[in-house]
PDB file of N, CA and C in Angstrom:
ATOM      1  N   UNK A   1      40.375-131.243  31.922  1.00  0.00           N
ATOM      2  CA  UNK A   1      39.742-131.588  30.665  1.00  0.00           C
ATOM      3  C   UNK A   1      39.290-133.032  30.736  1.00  0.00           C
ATOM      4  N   UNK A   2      38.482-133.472  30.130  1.00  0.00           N
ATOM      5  CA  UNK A   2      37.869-134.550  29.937  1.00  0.00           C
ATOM      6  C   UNK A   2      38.159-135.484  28.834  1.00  0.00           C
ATOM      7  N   UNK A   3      37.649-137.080  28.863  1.00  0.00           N
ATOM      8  CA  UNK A   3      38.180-137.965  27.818  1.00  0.00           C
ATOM      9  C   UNK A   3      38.342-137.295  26.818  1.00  0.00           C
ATOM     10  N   UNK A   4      39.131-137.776  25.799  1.00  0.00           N
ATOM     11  CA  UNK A   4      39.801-137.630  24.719  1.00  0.00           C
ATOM     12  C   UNK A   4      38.833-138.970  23.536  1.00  0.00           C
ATOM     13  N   UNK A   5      38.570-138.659  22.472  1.00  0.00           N
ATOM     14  CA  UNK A   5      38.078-139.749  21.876  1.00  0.00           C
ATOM     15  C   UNK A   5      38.503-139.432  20.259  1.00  0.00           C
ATOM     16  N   UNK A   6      39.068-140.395  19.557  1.00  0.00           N
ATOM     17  CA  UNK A   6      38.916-140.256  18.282  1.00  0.00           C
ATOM     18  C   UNK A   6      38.133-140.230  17.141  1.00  0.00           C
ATOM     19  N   UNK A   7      37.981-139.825  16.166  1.00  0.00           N
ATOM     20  CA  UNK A   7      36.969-139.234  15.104  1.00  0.00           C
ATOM     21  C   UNK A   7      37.614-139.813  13.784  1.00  0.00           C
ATOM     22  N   UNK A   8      36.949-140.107  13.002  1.00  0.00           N
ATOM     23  CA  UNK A   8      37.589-140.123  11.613  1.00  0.00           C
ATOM     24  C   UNK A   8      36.193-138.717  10.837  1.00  0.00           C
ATOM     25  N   UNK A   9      36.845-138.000  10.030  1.00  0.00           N
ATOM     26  CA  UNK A   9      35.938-136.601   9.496  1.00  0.00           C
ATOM     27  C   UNK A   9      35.045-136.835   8.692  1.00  0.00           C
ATOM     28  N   UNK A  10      34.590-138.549   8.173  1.00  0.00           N
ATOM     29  CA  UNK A  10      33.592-139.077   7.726  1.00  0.00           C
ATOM     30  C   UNK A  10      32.578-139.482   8.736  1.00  0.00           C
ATOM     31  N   UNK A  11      32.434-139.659   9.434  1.00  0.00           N
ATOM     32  CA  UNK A  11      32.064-140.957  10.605  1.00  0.00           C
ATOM     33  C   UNK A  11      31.260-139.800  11.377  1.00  0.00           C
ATOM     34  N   UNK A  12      30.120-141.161  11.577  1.00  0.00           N
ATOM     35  CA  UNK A  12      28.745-140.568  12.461  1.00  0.00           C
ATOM     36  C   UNK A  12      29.140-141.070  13.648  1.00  0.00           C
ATOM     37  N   UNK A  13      29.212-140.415  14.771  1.00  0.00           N
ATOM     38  CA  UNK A  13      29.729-141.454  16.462  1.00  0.00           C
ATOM     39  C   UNK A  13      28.792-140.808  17.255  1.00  0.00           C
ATOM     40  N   UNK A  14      28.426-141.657  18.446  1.00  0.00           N
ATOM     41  CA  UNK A  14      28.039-141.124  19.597  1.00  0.00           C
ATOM     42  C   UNK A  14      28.672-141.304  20.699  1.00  0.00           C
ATOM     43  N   UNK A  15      28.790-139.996  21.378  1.00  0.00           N
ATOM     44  CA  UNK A  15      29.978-139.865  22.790  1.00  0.00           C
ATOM     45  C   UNK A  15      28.936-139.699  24.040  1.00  0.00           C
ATOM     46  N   UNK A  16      29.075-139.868  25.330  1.00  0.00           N
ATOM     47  CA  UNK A  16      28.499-140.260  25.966  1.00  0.00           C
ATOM     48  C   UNK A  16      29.152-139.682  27.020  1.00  0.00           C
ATOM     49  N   UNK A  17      28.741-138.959  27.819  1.00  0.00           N
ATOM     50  CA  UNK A  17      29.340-138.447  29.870  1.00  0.00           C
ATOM     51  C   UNK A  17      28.343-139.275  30.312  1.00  0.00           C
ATOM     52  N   UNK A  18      28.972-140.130  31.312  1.00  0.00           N
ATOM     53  CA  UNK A  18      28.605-140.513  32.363  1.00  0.00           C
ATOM     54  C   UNK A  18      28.088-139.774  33.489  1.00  0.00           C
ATOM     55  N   UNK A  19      26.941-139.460  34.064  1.00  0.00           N
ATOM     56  CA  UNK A  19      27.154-138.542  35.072  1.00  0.00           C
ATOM     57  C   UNK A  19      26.950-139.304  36.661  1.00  0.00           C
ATOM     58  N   UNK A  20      26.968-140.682  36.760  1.00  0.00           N
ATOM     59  CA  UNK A  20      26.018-141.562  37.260  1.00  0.00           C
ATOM     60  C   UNK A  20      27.204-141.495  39.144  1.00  0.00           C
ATOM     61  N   UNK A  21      28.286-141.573  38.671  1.00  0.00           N
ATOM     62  CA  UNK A  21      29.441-141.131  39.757  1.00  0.00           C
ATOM     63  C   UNK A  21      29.166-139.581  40.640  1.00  0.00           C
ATOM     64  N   UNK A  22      28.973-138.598  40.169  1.00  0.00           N
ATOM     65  CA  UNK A  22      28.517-137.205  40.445  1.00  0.00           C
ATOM     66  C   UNK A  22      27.157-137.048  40.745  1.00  0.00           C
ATOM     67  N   UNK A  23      25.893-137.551  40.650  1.00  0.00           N
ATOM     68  CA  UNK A  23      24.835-137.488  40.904  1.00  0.00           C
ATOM     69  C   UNK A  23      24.483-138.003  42.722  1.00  0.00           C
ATOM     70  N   UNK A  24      23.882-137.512  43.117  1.00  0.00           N
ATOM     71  CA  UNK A  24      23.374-137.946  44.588  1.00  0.00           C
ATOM     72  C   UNK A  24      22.494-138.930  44.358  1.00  0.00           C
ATOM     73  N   UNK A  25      22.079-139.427  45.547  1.00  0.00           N
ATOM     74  CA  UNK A  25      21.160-140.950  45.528  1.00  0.00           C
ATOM     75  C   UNK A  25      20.314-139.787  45.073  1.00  0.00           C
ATOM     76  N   UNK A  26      18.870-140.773  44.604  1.00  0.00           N
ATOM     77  CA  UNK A  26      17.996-140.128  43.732  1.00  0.00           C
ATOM     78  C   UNK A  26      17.446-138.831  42.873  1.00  0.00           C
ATOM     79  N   UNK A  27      18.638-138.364  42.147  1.00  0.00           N
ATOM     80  CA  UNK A  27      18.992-136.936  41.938  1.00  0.00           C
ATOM     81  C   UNK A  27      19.103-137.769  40.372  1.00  0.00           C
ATOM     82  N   UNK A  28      18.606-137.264  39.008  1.00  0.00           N
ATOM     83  CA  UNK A  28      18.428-137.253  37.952  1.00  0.00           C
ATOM     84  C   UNK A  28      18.659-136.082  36.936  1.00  0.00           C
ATOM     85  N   UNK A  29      18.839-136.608  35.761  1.00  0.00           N
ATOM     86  CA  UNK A  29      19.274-135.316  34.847  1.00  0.00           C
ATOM     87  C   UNK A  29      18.305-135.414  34.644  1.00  0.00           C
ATOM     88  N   UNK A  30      17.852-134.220  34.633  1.00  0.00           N
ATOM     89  CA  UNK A  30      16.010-133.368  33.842  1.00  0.00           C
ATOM     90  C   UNK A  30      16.327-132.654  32.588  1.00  0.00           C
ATOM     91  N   UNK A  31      17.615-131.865  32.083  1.00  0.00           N
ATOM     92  CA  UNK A  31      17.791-131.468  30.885  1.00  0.00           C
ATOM     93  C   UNK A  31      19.334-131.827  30.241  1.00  0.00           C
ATOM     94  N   UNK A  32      20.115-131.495  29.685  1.00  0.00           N
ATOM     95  CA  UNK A  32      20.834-131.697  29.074  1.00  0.00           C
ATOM     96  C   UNK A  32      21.362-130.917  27.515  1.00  0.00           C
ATOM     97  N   UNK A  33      22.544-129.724  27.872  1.00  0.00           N
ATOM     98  CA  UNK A  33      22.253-128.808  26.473  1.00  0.00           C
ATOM     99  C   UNK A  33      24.181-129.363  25.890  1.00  0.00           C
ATOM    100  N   UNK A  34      24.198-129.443  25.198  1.00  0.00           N
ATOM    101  CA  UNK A  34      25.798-129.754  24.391  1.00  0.00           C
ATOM    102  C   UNK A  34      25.837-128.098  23.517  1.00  0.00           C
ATOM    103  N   UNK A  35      27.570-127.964  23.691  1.00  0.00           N
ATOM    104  CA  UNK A  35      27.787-126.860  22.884  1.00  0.00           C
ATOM    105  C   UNK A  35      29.264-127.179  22.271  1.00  0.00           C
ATOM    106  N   UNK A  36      28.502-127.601  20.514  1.00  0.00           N
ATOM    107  CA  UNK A  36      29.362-128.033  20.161  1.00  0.00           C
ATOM    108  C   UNK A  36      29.878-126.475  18.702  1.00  0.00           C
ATOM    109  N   UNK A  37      31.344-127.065  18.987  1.00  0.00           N
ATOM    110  CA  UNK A  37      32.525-125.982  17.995  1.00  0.00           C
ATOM    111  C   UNK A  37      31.986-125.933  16.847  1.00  0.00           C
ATOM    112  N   UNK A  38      32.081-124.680  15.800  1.00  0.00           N
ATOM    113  CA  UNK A  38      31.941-125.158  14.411  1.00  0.00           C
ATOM    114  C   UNK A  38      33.091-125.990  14.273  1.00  0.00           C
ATOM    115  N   UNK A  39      32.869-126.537  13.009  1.00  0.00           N
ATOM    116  CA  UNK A  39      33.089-127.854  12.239  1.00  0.00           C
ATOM    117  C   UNK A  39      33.018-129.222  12.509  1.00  0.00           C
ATOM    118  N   UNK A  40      31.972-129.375  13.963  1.00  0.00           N
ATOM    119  CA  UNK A  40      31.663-130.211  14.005  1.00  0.00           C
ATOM    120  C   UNK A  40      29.959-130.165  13.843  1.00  0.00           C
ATOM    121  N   UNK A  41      29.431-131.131  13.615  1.00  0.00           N
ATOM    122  CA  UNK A  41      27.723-131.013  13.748  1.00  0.00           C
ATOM    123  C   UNK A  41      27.277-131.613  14.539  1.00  0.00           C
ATOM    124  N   UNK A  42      25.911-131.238  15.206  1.00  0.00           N
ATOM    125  CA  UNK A  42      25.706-131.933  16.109  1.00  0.00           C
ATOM    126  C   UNK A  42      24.391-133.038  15.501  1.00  0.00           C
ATOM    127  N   UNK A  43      24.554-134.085  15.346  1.00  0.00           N
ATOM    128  CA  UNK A  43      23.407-135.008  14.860  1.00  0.00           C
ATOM    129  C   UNK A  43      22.262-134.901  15.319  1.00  0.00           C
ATOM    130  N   UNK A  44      22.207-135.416  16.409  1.00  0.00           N
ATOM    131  CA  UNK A  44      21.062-135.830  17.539  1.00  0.00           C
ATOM    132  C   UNK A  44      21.725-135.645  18.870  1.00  0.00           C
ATOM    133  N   UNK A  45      20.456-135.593  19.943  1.00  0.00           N
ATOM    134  CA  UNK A  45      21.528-135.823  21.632  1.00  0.00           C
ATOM    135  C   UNK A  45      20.386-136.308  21.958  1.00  0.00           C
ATOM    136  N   UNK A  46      20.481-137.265  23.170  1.00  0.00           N
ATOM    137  CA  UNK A  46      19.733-137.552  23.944  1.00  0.00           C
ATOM    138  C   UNK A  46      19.735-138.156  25.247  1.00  0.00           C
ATOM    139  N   UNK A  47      19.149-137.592  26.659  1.00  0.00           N
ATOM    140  CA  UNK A  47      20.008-138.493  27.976  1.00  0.00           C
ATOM    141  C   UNK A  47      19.209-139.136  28.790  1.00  0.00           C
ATOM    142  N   UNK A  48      19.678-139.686  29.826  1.00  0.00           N
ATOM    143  CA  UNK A  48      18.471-140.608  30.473  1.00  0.00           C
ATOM    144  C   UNK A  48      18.824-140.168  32.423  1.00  0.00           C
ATOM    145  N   UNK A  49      18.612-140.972  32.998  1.00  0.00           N
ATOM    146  CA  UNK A  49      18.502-140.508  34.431  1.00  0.00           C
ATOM    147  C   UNK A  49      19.956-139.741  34.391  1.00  0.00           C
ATOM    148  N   UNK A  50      20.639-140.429  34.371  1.00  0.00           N
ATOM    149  CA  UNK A  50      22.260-140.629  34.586  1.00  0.00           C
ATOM    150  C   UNK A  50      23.309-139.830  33.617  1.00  0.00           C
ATOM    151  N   UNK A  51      23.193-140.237  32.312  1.00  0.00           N
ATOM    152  CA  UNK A  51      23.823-140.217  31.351  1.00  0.00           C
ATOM    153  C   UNK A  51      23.406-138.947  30.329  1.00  0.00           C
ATOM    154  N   UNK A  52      24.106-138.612  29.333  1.00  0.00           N
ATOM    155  CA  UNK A  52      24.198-137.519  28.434  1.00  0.00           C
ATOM    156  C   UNK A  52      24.632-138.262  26.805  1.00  0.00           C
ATOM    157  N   UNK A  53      23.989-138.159  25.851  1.00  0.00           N
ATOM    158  CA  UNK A  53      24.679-138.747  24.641  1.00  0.00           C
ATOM    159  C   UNK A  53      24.445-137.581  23.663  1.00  0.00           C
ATOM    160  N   UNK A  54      25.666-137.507  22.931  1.00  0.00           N
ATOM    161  CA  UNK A  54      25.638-136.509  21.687  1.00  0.00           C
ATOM    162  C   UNK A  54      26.096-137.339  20.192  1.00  0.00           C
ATOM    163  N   UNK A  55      25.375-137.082  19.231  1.00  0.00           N
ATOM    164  CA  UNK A  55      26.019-137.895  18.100  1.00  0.00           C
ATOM    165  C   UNK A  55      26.589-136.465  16.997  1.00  0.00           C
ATOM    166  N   UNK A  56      27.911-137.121  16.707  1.00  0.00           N
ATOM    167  CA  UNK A  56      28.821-136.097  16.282  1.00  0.00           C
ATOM    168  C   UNK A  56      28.707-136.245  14.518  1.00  0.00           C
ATOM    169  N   UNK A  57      29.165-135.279  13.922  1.00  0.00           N
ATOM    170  CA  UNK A  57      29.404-135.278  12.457  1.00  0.00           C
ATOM    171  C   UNK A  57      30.420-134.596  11.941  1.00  0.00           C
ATOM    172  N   UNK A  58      31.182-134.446  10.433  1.00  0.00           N
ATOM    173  CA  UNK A  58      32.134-133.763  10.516  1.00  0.00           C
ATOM    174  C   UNK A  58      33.302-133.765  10.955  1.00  0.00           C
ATOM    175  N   UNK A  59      33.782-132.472  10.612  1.00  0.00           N
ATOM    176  CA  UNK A  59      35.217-132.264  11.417  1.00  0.00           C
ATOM    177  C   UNK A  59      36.228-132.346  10.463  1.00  0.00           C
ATOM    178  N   UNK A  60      37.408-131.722  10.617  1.00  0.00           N
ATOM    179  CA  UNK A  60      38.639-131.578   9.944  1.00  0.00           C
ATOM    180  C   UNK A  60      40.066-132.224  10.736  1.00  0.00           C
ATOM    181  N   UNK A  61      40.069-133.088   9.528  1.00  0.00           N
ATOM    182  CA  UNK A  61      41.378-133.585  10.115  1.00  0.00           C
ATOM    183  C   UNK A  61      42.705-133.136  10.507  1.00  0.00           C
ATOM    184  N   UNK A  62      42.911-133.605  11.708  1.00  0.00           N
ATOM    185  CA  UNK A  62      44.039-133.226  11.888  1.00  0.00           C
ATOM    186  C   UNK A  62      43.741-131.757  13.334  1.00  0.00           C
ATOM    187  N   UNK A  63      42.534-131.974  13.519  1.00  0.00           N
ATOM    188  CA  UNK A  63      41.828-131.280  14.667  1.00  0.00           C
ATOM    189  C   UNK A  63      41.197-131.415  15.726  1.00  0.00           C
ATOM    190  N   UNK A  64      41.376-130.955  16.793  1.00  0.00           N
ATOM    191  CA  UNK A  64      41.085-131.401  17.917  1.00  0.00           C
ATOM    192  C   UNK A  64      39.678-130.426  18.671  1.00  0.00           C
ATOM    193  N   UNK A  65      38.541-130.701  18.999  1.00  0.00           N
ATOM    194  CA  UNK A  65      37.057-129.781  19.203  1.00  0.00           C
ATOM    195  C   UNK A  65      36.917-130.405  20.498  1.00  0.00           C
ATOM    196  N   UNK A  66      36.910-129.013  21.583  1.00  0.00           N
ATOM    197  CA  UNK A  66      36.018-129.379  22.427  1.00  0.00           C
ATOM    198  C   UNK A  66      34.608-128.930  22.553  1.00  0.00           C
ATOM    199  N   UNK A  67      34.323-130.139  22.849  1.00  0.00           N
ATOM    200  CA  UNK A  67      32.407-130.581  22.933  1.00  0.00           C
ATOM    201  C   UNK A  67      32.377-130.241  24.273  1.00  0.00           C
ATOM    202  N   UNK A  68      31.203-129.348  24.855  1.00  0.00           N
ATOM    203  CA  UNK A  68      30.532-129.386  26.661  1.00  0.00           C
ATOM    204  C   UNK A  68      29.204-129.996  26.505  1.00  0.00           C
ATOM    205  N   UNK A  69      28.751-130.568  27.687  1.00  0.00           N
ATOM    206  CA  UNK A  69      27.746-130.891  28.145  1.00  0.00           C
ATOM    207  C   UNK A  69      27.150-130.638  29.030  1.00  0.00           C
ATOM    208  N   UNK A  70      26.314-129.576  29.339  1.00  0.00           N
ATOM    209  CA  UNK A  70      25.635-128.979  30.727  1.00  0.00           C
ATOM    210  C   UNK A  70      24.430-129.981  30.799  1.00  0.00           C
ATOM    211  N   UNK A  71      24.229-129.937  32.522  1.00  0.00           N
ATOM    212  CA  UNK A  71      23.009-130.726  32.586  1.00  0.00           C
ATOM    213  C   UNK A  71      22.680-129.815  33.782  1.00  0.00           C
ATOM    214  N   UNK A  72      21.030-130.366  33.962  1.00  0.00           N
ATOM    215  CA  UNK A  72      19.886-129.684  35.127  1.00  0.00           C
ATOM    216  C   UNK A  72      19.506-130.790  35.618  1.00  0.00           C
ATOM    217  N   UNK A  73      19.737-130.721  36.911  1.00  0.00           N
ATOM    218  CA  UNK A  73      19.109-132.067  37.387  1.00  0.00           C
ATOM    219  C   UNK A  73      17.804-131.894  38.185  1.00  0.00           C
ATOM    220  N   UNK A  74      17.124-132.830  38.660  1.00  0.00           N
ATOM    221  CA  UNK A  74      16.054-132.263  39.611  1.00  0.00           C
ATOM    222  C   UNK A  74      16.503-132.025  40.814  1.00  0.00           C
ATOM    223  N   UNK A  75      17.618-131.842  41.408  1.00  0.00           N
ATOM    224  CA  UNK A  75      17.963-131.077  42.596  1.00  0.00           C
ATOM    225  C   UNK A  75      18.158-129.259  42.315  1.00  0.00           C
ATOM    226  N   UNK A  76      18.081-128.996  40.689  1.00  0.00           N
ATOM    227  CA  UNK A  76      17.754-127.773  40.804  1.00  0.00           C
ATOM    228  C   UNK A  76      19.869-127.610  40.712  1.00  0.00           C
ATOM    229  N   UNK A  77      20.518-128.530  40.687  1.00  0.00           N
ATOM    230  CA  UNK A  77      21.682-128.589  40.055  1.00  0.00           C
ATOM    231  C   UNK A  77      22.416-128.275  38.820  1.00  0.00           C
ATOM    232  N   UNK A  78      23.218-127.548  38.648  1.00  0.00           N
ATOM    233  CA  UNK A  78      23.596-127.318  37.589  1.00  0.00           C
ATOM    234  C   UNK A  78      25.580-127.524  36.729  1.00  0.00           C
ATOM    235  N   UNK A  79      26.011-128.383  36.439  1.00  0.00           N
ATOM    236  CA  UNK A  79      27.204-128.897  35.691  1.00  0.00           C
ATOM    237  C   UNK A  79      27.814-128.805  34.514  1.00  0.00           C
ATOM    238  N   UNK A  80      28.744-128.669  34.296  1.00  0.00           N
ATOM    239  CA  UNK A  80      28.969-129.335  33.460  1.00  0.00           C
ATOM    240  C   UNK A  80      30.487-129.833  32.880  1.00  0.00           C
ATOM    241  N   UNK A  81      30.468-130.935  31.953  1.00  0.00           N
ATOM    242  CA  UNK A  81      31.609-131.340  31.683  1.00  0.00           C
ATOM    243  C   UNK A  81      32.474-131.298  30.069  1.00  0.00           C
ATOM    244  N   UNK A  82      33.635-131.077  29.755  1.00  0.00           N
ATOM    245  CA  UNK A  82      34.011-131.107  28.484  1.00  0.00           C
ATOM    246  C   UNK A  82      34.572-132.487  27.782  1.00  0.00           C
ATOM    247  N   UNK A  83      34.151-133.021  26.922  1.00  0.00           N
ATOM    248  CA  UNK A  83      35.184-134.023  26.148  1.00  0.00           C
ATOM    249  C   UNK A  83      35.870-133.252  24.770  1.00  0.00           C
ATOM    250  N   UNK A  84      36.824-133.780  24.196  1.00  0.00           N
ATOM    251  CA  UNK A  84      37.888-133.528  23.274  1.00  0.00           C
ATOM    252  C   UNK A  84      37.429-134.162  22.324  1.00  0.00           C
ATOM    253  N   UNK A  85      37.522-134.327  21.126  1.00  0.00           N
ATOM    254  CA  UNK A  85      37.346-134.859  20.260  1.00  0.00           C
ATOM    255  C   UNK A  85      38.207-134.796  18.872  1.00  0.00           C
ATOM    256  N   UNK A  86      38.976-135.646  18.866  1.00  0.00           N
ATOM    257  CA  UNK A  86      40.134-135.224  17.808  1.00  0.00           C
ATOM    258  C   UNK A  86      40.210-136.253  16.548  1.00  0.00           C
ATOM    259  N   UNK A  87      39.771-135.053  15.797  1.00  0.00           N
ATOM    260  CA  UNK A  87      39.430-135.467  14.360  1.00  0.00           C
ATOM    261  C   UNK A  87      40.890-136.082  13.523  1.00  0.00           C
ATOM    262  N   UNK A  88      40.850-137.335  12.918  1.00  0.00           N
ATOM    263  CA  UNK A  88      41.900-137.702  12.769  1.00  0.00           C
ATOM    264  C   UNK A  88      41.568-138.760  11.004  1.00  0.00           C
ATOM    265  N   UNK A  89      42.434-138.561  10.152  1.00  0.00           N
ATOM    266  CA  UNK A  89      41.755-139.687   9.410  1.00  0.00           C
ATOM    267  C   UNK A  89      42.302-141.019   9.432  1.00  0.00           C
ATOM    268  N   UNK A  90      41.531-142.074   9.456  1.00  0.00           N
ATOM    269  CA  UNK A  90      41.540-143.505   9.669  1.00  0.00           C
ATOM    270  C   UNK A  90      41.641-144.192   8.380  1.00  0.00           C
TER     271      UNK A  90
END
């Protein structure tokens, strides 16, 4: 399983995979799909060569959602990774 990050069930955040460690020399993310749990929402996403960003909404406290992140790279590659996200109130 993947990082762990905290939430408060008000709060807009953006979480972020790195993919920049796992990628080959000149090998890029070309797509990027998140599949996120109900009760969380998914805001916006957006990624760049390397990287993956999802902005989160929601959530019930006292709960823990895992978020995935698949990506396509231009090697015709295909991944992906989970983070946790545990809704907590602050």
């Amino acid at each position: 399983m993947g990082e762990t990050f905290d939430k408060d069930p008000s709060a807009k955040l953006d979480y972020t995979v790195d993919w920049s460690s796992w990628l080959c020399a000149g090998e890029t993310i070309t797509a990027s799909d998140w599949t996120v749990p109900d009760g969380l929402t998914e805001a916006s996403a957006s990624f760049d060569d390397d990287s993956a960003t999802v902005w989160l909404t929601g959530g019930t406290d006292d709960t823990d959602y895992k978020v995935v992140n698949q990506i396509t790279t231009n090697a015709g590659r295909i991944d992906q990774r989970t983070i946790v996200i545990a809704v907590k109130e602050r």
